[in-house]
PDB file of N, CA and C in Angstrom:
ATOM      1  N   UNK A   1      -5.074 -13.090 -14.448  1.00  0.00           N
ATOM      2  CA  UNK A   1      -4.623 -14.256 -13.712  1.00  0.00           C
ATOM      3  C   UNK A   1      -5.798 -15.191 -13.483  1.00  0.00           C
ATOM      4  N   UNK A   2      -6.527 -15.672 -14.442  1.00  0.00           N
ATOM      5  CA  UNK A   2      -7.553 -16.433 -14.508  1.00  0.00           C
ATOM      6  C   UNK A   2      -7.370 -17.832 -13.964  1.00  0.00           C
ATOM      7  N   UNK A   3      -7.853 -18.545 -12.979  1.00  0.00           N
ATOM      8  CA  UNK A   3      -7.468 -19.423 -12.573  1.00  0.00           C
ATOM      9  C   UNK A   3      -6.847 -19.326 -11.382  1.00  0.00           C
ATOM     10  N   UNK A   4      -6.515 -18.136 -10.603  1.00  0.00           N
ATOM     11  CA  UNK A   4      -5.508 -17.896  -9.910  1.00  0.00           C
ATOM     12  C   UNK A   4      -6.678 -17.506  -8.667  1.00  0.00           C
ATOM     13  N   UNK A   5      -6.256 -17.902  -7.280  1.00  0.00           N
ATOM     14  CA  UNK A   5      -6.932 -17.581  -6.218  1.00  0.00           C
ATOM     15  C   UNK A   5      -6.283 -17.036  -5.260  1.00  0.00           C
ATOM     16  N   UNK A   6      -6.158 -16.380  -3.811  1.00  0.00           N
ATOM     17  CA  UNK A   6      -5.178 -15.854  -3.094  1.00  0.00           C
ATOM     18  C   UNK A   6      -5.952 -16.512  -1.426  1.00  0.00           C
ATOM     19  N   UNK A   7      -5.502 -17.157  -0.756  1.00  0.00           N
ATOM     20  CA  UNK A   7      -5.649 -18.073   0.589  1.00  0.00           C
ATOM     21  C   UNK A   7      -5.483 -17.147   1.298  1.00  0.00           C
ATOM     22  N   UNK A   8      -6.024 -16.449   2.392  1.00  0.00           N
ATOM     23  CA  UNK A   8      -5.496 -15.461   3.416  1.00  0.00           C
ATOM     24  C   UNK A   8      -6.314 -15.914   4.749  1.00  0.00           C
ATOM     25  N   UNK A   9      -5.104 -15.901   5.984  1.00  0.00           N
ATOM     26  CA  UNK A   9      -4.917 -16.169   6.908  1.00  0.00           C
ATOM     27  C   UNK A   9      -5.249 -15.268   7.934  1.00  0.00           C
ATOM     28  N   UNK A  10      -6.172 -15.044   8.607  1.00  0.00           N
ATOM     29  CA  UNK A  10      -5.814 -13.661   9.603  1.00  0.00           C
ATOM     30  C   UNK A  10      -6.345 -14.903  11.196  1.00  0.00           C
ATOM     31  N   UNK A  11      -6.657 -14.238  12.086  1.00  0.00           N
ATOM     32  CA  UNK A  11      -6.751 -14.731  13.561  1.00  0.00           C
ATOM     33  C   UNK A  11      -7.880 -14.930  13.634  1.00  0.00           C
ATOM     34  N   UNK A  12      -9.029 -14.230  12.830  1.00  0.00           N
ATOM     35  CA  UNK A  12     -10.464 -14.294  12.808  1.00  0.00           C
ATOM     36  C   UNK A  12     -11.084 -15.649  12.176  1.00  0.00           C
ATOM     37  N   UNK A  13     -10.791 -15.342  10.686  1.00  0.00           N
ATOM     38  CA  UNK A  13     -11.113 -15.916   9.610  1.00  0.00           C
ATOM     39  C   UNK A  13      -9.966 -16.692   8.786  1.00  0.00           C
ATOM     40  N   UNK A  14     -10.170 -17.395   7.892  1.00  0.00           N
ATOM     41  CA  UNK A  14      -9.793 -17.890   6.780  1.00  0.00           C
ATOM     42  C   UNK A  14     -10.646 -17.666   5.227  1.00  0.00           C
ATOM     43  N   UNK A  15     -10.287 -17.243   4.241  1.00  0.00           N
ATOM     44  CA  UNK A  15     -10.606 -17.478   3.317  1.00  0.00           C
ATOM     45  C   UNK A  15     -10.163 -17.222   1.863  1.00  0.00           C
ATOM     46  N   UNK A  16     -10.728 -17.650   0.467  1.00  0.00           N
ATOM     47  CA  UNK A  16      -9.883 -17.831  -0.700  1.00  0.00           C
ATOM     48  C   UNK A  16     -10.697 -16.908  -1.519  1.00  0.00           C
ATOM     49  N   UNK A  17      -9.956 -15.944  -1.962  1.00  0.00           N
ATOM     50  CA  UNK A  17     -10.821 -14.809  -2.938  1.00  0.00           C
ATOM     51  C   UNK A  17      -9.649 -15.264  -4.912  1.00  0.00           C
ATOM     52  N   UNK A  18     -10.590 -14.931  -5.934  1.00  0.00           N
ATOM     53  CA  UNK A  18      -9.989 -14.732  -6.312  1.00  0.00           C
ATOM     54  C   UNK A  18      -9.244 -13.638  -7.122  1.00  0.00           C
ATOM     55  N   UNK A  19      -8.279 -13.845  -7.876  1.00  0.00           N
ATOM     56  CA  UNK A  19      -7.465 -12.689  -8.555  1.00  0.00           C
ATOM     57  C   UNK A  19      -8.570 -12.106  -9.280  1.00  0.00           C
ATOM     58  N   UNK A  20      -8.499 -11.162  -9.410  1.00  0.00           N
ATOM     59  CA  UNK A  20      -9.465 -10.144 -10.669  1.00  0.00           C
ATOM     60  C   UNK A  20      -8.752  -9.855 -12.077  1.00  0.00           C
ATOM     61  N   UNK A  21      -9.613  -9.304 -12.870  1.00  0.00           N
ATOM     62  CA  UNK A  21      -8.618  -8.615 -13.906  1.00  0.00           C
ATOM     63  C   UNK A  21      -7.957  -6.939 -12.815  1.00  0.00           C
ATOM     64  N   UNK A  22      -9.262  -6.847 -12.181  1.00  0.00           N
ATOM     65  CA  UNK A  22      -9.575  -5.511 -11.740  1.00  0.00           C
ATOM     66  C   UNK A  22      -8.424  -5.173 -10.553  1.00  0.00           C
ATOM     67  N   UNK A  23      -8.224  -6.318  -9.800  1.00  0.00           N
ATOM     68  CA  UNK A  23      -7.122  -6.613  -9.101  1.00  0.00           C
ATOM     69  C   UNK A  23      -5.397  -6.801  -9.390  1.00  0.00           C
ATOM     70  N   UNK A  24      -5.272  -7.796 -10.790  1.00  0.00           N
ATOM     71  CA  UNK A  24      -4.248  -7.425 -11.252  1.00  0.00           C
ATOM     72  C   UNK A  24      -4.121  -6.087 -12.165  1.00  0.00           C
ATOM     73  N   UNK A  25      -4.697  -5.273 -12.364  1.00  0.00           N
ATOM     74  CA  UNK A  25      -4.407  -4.154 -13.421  1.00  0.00           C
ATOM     75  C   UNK A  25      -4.425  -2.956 -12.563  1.00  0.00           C
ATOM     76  N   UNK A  26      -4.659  -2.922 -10.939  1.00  0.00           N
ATOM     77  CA  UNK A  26      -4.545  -2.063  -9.993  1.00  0.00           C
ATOM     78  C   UNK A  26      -3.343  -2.607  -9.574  1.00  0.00           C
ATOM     79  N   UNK A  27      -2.971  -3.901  -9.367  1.00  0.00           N
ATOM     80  CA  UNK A  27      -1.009  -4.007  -9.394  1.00  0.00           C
ATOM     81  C   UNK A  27      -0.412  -3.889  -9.828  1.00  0.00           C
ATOM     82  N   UNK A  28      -0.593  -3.884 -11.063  1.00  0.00           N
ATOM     83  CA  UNK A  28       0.146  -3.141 -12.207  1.00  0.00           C
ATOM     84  C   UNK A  28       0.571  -1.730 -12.160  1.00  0.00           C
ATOM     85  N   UNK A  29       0.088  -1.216 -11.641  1.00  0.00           N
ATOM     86  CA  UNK A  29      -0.275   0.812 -11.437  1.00  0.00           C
ATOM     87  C   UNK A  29       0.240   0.568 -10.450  1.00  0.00           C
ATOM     88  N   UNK A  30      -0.060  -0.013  -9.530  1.00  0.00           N
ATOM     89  CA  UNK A  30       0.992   0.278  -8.009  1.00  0.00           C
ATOM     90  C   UNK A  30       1.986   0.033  -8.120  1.00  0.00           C
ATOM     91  N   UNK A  31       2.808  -0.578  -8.822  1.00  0.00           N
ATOM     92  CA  UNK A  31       4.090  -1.173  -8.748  1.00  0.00           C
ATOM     93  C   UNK A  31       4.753  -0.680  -9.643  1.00  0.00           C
ATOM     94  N   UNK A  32       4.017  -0.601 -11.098  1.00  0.00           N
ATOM     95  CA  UNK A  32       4.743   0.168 -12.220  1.00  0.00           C
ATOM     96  C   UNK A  32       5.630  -1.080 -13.017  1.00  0.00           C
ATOM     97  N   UNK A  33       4.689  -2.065 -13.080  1.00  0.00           N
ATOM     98  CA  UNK A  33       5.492  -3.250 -13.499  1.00  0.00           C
ATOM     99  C   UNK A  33       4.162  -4.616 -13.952  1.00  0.00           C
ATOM    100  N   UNK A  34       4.277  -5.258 -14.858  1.00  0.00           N
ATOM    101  CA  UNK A  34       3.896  -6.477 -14.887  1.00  0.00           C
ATOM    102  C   UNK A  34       3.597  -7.443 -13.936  1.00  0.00           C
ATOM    103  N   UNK A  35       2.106  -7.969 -13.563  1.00  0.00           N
ATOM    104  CA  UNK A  35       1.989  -9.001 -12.533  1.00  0.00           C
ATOM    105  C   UNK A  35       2.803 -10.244 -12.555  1.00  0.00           C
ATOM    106  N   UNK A  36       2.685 -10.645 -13.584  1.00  0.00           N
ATOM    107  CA  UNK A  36       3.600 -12.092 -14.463  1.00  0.00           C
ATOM    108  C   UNK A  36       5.094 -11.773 -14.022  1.00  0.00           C
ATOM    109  N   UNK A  37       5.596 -10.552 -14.643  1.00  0.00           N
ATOM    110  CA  UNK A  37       6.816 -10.784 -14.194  1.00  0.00           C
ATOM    111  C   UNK A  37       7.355 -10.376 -12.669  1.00  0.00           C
ATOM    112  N   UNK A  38       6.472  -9.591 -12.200  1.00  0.00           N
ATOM    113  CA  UNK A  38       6.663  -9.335 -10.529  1.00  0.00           C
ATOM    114  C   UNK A  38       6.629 -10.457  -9.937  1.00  0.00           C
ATOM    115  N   UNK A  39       5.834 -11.544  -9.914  1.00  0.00           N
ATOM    116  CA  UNK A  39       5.782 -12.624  -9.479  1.00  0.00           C
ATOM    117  C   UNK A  39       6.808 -13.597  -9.848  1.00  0.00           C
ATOM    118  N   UNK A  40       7.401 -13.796 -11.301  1.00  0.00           N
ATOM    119  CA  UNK A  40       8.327 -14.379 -11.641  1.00  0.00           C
ATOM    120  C   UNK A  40       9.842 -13.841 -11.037  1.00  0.00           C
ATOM    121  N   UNK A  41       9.798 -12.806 -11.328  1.00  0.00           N
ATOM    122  CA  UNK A  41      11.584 -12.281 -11.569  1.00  0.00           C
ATOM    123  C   UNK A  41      11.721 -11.619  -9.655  1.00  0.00           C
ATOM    124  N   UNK A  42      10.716 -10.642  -9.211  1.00  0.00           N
ATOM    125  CA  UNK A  42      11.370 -10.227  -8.232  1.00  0.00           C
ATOM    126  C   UNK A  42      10.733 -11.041  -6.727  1.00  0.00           C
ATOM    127  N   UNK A  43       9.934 -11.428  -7.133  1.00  0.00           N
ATOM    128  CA  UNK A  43       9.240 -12.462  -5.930  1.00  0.00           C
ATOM    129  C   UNK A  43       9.663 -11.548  -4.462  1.00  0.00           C
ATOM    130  N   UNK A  44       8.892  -9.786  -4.454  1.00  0.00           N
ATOM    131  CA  UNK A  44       8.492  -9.842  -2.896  1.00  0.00           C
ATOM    132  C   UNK A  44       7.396 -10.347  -2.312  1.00  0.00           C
ATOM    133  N   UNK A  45       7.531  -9.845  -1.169  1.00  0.00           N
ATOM    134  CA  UNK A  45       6.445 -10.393   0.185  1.00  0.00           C
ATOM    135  C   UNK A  45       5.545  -9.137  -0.200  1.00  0.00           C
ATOM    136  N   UNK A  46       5.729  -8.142   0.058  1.00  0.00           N
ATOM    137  CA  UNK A  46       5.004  -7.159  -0.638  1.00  0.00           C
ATOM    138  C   UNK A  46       3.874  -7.081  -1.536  1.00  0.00           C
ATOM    139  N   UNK A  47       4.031  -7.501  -2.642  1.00  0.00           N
ATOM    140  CA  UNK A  47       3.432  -7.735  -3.853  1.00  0.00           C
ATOM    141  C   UNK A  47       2.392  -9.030  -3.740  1.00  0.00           C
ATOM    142  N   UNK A  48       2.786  -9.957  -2.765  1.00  0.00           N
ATOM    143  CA  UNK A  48       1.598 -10.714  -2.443  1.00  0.00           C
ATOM    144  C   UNK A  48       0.568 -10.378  -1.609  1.00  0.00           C
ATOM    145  N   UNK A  49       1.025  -9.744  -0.639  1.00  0.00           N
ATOM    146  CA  UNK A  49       0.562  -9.244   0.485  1.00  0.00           C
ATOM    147  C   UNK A  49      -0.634  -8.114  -0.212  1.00  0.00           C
ATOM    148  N   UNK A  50      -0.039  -7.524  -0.615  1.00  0.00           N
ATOM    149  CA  UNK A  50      -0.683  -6.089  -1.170  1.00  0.00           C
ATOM    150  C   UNK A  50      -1.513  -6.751  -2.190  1.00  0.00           C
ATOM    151  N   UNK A  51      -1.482  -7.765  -2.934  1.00  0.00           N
ATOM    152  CA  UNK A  51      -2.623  -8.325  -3.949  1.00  0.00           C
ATOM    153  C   UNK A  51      -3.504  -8.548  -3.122  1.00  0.00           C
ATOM    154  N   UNK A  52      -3.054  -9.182  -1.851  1.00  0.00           N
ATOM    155  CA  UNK A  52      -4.262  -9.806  -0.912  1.00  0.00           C
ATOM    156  C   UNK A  52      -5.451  -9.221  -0.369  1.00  0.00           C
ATOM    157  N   UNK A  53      -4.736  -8.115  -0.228  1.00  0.00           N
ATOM    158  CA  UNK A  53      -5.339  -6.821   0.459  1.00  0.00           C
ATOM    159  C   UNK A  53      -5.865  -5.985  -0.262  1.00  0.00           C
ATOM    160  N   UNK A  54      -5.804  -6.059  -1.447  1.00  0.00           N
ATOM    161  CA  UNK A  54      -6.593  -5.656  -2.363  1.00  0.00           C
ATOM    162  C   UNK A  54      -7.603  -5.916  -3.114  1.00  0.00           C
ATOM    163  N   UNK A  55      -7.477  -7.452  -3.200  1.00  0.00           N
ATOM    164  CA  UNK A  55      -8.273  -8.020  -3.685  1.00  0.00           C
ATOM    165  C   UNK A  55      -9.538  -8.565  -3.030  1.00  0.00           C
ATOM    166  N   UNK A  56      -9.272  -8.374  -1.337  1.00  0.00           N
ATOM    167  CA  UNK A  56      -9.967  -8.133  -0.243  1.00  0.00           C
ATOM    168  C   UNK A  56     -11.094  -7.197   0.164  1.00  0.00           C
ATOM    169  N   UNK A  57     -10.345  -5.761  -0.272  1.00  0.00           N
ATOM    170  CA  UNK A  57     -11.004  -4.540  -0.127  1.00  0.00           C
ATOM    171  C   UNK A  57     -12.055  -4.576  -1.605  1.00  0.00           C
ATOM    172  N   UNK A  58     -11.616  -5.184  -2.489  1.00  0.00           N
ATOM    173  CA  UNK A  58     -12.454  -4.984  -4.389  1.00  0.00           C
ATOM    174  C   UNK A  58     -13.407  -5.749  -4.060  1.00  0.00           C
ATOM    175  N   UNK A  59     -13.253  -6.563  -3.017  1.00  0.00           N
ATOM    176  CA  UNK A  59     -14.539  -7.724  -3.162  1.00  0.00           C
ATOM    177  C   UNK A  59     -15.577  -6.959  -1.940  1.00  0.00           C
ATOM    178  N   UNK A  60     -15.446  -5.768  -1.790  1.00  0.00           N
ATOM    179  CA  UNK A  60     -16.039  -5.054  -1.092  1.00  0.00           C
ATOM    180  C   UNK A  60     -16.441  -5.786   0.478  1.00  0.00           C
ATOM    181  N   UNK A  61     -15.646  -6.263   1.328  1.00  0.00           N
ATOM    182  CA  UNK A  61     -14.998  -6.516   2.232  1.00  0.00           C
ATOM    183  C   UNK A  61     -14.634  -5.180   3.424  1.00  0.00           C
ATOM    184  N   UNK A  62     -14.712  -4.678   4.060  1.00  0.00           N
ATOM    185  CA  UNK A  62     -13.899  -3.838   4.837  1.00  0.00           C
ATOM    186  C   UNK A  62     -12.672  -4.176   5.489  1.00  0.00           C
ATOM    187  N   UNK A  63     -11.477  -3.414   4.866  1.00  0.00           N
ATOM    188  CA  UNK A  63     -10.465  -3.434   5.365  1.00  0.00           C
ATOM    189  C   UNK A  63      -9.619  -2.206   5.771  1.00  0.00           C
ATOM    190  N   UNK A  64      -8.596  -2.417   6.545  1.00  0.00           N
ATOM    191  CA  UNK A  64      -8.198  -1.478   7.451  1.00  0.00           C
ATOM    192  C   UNK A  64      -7.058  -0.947   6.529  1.00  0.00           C
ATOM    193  N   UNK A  65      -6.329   0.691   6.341  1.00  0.00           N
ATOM    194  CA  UNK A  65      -4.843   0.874   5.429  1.00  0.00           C
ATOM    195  C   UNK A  65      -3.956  -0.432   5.111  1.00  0.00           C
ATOM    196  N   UNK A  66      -3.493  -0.423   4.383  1.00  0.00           N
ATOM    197  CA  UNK A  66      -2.670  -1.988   4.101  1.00  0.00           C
ATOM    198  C   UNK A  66      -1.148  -2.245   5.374  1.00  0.00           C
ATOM    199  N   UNK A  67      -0.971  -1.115   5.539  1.00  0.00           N
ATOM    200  CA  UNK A  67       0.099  -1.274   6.907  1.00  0.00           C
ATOM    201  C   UNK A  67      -0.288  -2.142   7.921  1.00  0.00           C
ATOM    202  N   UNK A  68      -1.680  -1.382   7.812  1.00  0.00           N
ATOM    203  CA  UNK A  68      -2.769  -1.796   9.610  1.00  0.00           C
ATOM    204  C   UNK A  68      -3.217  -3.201   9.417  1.00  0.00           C
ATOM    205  N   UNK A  69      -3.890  -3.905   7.983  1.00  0.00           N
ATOM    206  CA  UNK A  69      -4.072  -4.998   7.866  1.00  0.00           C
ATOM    207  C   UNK A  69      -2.552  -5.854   7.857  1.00  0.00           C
ATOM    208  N   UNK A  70      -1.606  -5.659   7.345  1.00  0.00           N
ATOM    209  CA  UNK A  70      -0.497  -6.543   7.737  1.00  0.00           C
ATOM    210  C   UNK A  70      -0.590  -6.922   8.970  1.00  0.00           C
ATOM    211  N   UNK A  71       0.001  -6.190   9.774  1.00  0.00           N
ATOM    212  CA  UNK A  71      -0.554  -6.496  11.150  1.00  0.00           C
ATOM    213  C   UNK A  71      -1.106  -7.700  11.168  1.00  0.00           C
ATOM    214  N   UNK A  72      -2.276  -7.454  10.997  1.00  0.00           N
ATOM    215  CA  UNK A  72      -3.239  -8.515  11.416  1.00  0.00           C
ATOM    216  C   UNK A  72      -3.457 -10.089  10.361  1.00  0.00           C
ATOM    217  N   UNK A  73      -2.797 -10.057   9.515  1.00  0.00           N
ATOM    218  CA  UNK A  73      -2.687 -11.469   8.864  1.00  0.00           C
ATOM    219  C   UNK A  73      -1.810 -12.232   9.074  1.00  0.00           C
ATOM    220  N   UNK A  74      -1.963 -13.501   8.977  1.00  0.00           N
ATOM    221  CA  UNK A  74      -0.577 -14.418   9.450  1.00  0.00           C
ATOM    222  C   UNK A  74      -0.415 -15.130   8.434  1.00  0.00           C
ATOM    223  N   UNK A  75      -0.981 -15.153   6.848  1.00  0.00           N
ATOM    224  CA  UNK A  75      -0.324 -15.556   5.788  1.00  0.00           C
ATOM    225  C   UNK A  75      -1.440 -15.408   4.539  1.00  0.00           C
ATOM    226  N   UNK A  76      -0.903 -15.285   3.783  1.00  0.00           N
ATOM    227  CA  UNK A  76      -1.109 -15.045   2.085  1.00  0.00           C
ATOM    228  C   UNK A  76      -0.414 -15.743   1.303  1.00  0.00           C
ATOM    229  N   UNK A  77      -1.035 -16.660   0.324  1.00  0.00           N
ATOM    230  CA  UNK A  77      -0.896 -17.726  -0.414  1.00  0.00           C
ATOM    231  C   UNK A  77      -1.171 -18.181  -1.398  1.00  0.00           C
ATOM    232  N   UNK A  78      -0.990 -18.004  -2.819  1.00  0.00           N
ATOM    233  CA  UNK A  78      -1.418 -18.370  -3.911  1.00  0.00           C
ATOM    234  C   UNK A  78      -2.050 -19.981  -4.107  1.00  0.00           C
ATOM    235  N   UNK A  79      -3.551 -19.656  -4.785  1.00  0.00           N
ATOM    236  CA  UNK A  79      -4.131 -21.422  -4.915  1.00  0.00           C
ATOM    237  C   UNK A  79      -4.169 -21.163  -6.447  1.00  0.00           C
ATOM    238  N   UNK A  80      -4.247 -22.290  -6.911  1.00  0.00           N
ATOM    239  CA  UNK A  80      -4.071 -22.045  -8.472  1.00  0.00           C
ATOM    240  C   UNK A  80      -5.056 -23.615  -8.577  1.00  0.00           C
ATOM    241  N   UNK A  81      -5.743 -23.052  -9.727  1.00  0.00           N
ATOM    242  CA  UNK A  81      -6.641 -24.128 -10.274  1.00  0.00           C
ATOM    243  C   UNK A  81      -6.915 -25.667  -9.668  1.00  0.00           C
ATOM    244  N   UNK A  82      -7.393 -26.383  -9.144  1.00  0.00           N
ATOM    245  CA  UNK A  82      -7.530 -27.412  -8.511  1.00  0.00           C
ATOM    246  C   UNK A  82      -7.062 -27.807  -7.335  1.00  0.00           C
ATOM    247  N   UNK A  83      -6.717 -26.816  -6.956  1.00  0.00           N
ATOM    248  CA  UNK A  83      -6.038 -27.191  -5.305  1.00  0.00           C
ATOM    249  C   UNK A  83      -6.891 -26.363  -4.285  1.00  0.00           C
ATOM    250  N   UNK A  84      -8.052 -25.330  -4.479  1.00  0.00           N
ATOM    251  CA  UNK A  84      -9.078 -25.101  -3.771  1.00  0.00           C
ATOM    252  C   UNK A  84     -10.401 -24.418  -4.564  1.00  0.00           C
ATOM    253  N   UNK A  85     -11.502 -24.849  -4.214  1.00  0.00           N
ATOM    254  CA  UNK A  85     -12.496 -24.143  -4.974  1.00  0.00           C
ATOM    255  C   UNK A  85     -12.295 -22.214  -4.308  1.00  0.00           C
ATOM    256  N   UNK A  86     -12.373 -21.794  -4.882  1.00  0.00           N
ATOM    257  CA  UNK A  86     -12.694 -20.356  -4.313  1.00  0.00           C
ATOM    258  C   UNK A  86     -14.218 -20.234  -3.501  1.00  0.00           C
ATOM    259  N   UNK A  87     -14.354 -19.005  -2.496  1.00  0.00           N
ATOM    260  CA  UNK A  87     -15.653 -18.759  -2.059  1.00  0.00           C
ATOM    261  C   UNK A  87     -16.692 -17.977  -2.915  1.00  0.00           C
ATOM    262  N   UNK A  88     -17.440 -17.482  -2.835  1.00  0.00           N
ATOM    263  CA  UNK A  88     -18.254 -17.021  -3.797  1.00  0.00           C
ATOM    264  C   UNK A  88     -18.278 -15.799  -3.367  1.00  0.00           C
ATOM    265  N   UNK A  89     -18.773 -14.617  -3.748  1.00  0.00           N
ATOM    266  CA  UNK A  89     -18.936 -12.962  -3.401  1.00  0.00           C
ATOM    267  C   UNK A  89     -19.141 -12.925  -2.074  1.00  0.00           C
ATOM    268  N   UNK A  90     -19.685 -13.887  -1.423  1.00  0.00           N
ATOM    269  CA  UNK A  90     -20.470 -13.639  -0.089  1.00  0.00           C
ATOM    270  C   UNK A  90     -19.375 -13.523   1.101  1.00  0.00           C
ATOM    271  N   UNK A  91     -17.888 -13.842   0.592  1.00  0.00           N
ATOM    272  CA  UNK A  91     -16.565 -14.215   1.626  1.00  0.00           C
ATOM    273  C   UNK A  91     -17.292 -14.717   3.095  1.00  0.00           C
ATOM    274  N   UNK A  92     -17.722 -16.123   2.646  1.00  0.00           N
ATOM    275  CA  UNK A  92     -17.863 -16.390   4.088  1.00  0.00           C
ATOM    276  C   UNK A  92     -16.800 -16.935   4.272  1.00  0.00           C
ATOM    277  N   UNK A  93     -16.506 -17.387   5.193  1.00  0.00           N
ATOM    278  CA  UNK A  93     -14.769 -17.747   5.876  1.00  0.00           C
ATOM    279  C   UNK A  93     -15.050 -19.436   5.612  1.00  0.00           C
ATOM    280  N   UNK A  94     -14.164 -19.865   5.436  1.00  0.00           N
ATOM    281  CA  UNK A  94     -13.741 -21.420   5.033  1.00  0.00           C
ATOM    282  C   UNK A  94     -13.334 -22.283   6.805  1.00  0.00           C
ATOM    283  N   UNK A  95     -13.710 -23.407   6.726  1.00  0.00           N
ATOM    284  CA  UNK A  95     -13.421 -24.075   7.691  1.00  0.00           C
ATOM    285  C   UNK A  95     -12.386 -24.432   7.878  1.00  0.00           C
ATOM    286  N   UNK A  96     -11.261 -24.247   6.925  1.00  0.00           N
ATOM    287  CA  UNK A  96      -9.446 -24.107   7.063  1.00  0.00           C
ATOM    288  C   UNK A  96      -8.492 -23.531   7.915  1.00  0.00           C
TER     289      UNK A  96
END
């Protein structure tokens, strides 16, 4: 998902990580299904959520079981090419 970034919302912070290969091919295995078409055909909340949170924890980040981080986010959001630069490895939080 090259090009593809994920916006996440929590009470603390804000910030934009992006998709991995390493990230989509660990959703792939969790789900037992295609990223492309999970996103196309069955569009859960789930499957975004859980990219988020994953792609969170890969960027070596500390995060809490994915139950426990739900909780605590108030949105997850796909950015796609020109509508935000991404942050760099360092996830400092965005002024958003």
């Amino acid at each position: 998902m090259i090009g593809v970034s994920l916006k996440i919302e929590t009470p603390e912070e804000t910030y934009t990580i992006p998709v991995t290969a390493r990230g989509a091919i660990n959703f792939e295995r969790q789900f037992k299904t295609g990223i492309t078409k999970a996103f196309a055909d069955q569009q859960k909340m789930e499957h975004l959520y859980w990219l988020g949170w994953e792609q969170t924890r890969l960027s070596g980040k500390v995060v809490k079981p994915f139950d426990t981080w739900l909780d605590q986010v108030i949105k997850v959001q796909f950015v796609f090419d020109g509508d935000a630069a991404p942050l760099d490895s360092s996830m400092t939080p965005s002024s958003s």
